[in-house]
Protein backbone atom coordinates (compact mmCIF):
# COMPACT_ATOMS: atom_id res chain seq x y z
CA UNK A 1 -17.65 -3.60 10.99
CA UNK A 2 -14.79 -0.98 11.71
CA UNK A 3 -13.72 1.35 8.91
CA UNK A 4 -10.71 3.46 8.85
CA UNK A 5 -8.84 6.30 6.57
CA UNK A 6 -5.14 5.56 6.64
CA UNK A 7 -4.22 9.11 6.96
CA UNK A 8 -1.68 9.10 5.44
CA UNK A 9 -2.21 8.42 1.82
CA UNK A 10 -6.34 8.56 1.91
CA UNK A 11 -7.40 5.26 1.19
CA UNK A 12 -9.74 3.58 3.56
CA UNK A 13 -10.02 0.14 4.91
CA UNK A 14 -13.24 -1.74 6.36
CA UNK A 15 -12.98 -4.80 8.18
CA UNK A 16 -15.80 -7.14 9.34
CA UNK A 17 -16.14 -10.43 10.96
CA UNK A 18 -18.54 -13.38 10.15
CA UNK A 19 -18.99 -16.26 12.02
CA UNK A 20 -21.32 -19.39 11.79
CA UNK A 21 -20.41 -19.24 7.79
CA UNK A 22 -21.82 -22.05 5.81
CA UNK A 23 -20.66 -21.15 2.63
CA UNK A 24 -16.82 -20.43 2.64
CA UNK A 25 -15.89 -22.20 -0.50
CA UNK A 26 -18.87 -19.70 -2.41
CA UNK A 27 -17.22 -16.63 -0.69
CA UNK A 28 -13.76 -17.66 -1.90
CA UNK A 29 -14.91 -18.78 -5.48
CA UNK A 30 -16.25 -15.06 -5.82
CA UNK A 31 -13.25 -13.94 -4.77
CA UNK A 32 -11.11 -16.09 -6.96
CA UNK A 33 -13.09 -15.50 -9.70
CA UNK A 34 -12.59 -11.14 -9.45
CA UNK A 35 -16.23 -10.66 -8.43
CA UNK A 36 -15.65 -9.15 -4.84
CA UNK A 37 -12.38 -7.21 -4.55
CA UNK A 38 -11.28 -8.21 -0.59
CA UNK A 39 -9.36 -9.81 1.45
CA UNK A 40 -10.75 -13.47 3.15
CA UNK A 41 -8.65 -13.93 6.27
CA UNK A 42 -8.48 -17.04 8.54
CA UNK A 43 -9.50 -15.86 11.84
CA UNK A 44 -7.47 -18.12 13.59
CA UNK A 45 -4.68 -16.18 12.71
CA UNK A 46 -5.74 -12.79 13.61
CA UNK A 47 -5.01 -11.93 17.68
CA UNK A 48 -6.53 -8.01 16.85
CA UNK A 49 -8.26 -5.94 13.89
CA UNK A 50 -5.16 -3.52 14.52
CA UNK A 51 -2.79 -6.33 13.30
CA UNK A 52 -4.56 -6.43 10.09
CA UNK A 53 -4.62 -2.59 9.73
CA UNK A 54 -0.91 -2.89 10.01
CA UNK A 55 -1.03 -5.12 7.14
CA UNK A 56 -3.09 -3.29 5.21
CA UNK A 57 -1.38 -0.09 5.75
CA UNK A 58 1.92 -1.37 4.91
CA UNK A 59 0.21 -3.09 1.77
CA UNK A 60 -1.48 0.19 0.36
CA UNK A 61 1.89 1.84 0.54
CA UNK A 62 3.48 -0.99 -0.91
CA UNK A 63 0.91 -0.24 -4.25
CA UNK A 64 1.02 2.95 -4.08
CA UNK A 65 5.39 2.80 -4.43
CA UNK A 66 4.51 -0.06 -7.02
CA UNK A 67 6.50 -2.13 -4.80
CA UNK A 68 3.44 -4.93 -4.16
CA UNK A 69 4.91 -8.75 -4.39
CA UNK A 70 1.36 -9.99 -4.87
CA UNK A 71 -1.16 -8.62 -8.27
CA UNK A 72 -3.52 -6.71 -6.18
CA UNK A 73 -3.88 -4.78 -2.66
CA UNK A 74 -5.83 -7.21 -1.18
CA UNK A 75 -3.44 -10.25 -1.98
CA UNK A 76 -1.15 -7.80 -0.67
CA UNK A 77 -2.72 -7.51 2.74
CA UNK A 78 -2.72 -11.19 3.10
CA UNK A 79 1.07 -11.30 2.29
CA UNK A 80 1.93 -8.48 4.43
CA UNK A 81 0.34 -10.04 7.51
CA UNK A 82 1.96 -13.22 6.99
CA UNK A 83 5.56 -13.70 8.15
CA UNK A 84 6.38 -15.55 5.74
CA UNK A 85 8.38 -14.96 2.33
CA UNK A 86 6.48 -17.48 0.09
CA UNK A 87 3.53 -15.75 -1.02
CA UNK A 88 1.68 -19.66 -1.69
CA UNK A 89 2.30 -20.71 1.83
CA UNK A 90 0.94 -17.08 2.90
CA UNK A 91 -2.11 -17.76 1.45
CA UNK A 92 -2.49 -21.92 2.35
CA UNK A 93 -1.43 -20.26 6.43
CA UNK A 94 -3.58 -16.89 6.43
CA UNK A 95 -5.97 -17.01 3.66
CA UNK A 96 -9.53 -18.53 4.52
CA UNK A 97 -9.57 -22.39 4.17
CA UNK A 98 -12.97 -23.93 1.82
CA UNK A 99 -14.58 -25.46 5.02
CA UNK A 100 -13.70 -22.00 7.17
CA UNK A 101 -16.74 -21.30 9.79
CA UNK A 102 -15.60 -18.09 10.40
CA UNK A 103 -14.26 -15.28 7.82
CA UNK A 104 -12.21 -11.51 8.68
CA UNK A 105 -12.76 -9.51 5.91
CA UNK A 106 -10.80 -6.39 5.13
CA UNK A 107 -12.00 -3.96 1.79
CA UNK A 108 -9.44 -1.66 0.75
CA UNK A 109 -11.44 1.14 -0.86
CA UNK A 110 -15.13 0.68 -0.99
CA UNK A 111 -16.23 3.93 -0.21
CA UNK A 112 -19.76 3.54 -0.84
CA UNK A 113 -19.46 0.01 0.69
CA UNK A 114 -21.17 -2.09 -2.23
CA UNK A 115 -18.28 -4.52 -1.40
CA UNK A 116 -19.48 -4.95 2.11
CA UNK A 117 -23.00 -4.56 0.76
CA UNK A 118 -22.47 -7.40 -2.04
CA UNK A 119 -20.89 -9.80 0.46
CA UNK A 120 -23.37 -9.59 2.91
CA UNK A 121 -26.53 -10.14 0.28
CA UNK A 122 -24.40 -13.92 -0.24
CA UNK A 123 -22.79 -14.55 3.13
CA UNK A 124 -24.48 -17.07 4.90
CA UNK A 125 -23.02 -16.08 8.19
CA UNK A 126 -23.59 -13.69 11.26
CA UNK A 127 -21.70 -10.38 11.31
CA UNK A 128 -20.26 -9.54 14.46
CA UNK A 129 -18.02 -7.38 16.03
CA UNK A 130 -14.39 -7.10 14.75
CA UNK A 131 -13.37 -6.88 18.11
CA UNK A 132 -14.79 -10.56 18.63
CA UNK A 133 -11.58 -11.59 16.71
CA UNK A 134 -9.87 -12.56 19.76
CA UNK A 135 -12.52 -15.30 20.55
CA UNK A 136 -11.29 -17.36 17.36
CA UNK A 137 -7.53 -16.77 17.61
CA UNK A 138 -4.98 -19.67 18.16
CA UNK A 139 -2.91 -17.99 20.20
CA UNK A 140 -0.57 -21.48 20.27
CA UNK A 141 -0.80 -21.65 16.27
CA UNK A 142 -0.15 -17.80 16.33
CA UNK A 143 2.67 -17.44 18.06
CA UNK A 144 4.55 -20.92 16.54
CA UNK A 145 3.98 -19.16 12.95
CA UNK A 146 5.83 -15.94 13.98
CA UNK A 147 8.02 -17.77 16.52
CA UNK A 148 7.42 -14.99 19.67
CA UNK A 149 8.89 -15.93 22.30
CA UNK A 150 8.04 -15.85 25.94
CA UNK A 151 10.80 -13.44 26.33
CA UNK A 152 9.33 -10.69 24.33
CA UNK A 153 5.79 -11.67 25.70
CA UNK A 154 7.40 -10.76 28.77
CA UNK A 155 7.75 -6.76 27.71
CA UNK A 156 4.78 -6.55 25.42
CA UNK A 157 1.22 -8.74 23.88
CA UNK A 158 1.45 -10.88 21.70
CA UNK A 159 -0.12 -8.21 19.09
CA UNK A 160 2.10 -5.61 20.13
CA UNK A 161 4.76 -8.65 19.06
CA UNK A 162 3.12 -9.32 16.06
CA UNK A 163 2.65 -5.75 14.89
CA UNK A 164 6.50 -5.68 15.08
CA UNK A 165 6.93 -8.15 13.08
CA UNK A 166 4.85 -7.38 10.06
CA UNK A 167 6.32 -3.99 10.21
CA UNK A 168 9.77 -5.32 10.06
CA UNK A 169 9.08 -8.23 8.01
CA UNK A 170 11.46 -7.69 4.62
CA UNK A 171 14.54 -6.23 6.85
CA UNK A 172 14.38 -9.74 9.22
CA UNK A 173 13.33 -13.45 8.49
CA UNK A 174 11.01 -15.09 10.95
């Protein structure tokens, strides 16, 4: 688990990783339904937890200038680390599938952490590391979605590619 106070506007963000989950669809019906406020990301696309800070970042600012596309922050963050425009293919893409083994979770706000707390009591999954993330990336699946280029692999990674492009994603189409 990795928590972190965006400076700049004083929210916080936790993020934790799950693997060997046997009860994705639950998770996601909890979600769906507004019991547990957080965002359920398919770890396959996720190369590093500072990719999804980026996202999250950019989609606290994005609430706090009322200028969300999505209803919520954590919606948000799911849209913002997606390159793409339609927020329904964001979510089919990036969002956690039903049958999902393994689960990166980001919490915007839960100071006391009875989020994280309230997840873990129905998870049936092992925490580990956020760090770990890079074990269940598709790299292939990654870079095809945001269309990087050997080129620019060339000068920088792949999340230093990535990170570019969710920064820059509503001045240029991917």
């Amino acid at each position: 688990m990795l928590h972190c106070k965006l400076e700049r506007n004083g929210f916080s963000v936790c993020l934790a990783l799950f693997r060997d989950v046997k009860n994705a669809k639950d998770i996601k019906q909890h979600v769906m339904n507004g019991e547990l406020e957080m965002t359920l990301l398919n770890t396959k696309m996720v190369t590093d937890p500072f990719q999804v800070l980026v996202a999250a970042n950019r989609a606290v600012c994005n609430q706090r200038q009322a200028r969300m596309t999505t209803k919520n922050v954590h919606s948000e963050v799911l849209f913002c680390l997606s390159p793409l425009k339609n927020i329904s293919d964001s979510f089919r893409k990036f969002g956690m599938s039903d049958s999902a083994d393994s689960v990166f979770v980001v919490i915007v706000n839960d100071t006391e952490d009875k989020t994280l707390h309230r997840l873990i009591e129905i998870i049936d999954g092992q925490q580990v590391a956020v760090s770990d993330v890079k074990h269940f990336c598709d790299e292939t699946l990654v870079k095809k979605m945001f269309k990087v280029t050997d080129e620019e692999l060339s000068v920088c990674s792949l999340t230093d590619a990535l990170v570019s492009k969710i920064a820059s994603k509503e001045f240029v189409t991917v």
